[in-house]
C-alpha atoms as a PDB file:
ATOM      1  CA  UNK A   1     187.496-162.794 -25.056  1.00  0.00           C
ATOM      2  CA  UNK A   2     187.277-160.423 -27.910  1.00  0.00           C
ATOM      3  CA  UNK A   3     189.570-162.387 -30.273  1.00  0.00           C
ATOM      4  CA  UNK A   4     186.751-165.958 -29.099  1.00  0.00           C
ATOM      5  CA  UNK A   5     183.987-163.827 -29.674  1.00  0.00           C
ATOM      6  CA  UNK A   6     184.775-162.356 -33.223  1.00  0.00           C
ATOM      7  CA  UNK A   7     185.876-165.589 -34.487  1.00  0.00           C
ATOM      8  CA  UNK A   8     182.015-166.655 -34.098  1.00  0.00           C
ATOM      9  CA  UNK A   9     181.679-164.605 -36.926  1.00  0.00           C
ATOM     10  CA  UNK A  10     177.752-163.415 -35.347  1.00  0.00           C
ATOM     11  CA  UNK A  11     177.827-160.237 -37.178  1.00  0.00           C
ATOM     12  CA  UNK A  12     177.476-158.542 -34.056  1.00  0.00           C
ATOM     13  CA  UNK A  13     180.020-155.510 -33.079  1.00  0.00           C
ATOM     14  CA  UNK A  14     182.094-156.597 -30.007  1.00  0.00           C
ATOM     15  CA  UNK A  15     185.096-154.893 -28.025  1.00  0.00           C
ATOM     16  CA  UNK A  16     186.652-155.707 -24.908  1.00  0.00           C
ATOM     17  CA  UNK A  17     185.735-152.494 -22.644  1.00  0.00           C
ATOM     18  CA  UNK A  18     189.501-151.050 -20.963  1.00  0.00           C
ATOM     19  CA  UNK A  19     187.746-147.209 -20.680  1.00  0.00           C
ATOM     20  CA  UNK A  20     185.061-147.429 -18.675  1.00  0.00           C
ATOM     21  CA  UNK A  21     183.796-144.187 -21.402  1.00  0.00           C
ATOM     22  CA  UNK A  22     183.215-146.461 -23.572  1.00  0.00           C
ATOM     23  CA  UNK A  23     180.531-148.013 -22.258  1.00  0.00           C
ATOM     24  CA  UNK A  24     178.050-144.894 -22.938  1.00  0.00           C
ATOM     25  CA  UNK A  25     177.080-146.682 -26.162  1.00  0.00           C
ATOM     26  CA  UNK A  26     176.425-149.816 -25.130  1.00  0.00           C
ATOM     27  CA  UNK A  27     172.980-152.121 -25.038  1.00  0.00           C
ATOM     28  CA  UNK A  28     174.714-155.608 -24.577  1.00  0.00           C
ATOM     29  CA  UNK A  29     177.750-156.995 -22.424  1.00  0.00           C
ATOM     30  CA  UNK A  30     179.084-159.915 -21.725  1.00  0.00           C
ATOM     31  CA  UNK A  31     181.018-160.101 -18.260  1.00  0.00           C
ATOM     32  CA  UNK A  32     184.128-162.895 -16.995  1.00  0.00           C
ATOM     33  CA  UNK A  33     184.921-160.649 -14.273  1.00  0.00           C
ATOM     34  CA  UNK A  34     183.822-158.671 -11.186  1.00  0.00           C
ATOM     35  CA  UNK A  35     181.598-156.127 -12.313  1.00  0.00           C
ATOM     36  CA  UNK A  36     181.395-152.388 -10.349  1.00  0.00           C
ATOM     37  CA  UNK A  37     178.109-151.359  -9.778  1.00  0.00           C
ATOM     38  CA  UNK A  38     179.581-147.633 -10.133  1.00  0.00           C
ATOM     39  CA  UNK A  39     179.826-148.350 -14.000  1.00  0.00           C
ATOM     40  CA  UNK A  40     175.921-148.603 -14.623  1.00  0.00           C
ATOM     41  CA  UNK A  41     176.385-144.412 -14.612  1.00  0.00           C
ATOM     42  CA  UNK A  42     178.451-144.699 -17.731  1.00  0.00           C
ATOM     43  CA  UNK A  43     176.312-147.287 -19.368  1.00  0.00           C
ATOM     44  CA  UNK A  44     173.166-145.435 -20.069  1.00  0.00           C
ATOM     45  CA  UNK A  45     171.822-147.409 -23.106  1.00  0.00           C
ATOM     46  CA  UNK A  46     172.335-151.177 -20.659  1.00  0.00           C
ATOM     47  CA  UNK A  47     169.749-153.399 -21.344  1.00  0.00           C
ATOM     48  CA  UNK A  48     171.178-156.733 -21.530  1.00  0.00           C
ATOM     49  CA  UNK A  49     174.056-158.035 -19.082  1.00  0.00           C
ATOM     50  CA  UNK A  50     175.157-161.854 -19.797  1.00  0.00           C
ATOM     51  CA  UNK A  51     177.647-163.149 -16.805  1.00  0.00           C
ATOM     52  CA  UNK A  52     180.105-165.748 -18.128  1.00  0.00           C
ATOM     53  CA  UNK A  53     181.642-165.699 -14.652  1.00  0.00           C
ATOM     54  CA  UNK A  54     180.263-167.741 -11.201  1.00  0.00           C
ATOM     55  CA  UNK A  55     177.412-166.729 -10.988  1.00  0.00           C
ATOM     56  CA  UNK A  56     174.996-163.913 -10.488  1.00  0.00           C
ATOM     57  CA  UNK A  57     175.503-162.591  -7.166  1.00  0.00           C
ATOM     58  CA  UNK A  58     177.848-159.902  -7.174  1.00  0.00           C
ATOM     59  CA  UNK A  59     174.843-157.896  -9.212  1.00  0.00           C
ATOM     60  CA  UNK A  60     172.430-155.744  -7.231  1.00  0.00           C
ATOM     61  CA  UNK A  61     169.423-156.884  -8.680  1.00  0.00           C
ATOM     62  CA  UNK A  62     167.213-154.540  -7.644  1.00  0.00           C
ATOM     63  CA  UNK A  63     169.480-152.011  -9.526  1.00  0.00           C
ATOM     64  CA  UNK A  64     169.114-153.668 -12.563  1.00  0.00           C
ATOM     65  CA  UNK A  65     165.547-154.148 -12.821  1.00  0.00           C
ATOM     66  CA  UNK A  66     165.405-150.315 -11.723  1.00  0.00           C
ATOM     67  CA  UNK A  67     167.089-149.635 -14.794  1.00  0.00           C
ATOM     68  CA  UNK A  68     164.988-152.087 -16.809  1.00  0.00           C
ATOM     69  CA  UNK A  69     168.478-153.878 -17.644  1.00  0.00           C
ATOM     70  CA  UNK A  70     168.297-157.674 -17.988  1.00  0.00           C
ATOM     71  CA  UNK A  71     170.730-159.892 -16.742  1.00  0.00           C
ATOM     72  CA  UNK A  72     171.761-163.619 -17.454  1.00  0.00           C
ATOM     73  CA  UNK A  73     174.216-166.402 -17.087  1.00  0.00           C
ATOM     74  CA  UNK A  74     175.283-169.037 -19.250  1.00  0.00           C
ATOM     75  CA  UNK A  75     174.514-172.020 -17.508  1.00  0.00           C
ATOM     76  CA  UNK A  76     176.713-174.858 -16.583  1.00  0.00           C
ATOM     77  CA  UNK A  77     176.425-177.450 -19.393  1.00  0.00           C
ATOM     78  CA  UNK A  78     177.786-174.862 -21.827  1.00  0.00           C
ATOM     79  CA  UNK A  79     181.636-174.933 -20.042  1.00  0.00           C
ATOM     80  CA  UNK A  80     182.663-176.839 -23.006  1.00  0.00           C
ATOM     81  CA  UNK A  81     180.256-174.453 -25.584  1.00  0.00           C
ATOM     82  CA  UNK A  82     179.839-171.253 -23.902  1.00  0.00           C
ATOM     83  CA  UNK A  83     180.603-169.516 -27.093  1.00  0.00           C
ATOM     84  CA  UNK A  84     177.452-171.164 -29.819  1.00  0.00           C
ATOM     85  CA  UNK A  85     175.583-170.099 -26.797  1.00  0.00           C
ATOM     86  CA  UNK A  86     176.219-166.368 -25.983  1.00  0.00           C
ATOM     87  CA  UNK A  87     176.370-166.547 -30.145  1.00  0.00           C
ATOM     88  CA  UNK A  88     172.859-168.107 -30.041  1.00  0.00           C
ATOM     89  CA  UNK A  89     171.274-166.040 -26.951  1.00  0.00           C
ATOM     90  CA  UNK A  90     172.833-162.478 -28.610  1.00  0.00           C
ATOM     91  CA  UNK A  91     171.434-163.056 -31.446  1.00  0.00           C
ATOM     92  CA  UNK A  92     167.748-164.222 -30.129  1.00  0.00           C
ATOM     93  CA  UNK A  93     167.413-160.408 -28.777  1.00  0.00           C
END
């Protein structure tokens, strides 16, 4: 997803996480897969999570808003342009 998301050329740092460390710096992700709940620890500076996956629901909510982190999907009718529109929301905060 790294190699899709550079190519948009947003001007926006990006890096697919494979240490969980590394996510002590970061404000934005963008999720395909299951996500731990255990990793919010390591992600102090979370503020904005977008789910490219099915859906919301393996999030606890309630966690999130705890933590003041926001959290959003792309919706359906971008399958065939989910990338102009993580490009467009990232860039909107």
């Amino acid at each position: 997803m790294h190699e899709q998301f550079s190519a948009l050329e947003t001007g926006i740092n990006s890096f697919a996480v494979r240490n969980p460390d590394t996510l002590k710096n970061c404000r934005r992700l963008v999720i395909s897969r299951l996500w731990p709940e255990s990793l919010l620890d390591r992600a102090k500076k979370l503020r904005f999570i977008q789910s490219i996956g099915a859906g919301t629901d393996q999030f606890l909510r309630q966690e999130l808003v705890r933590r003041d982190i926001r959290l959003a999907r792309s919706p359906p009718h971008t399958c065939g342009n989910a990338g102009s529109y993580r490009r467009d929301k990232l860039r909107s905060l």
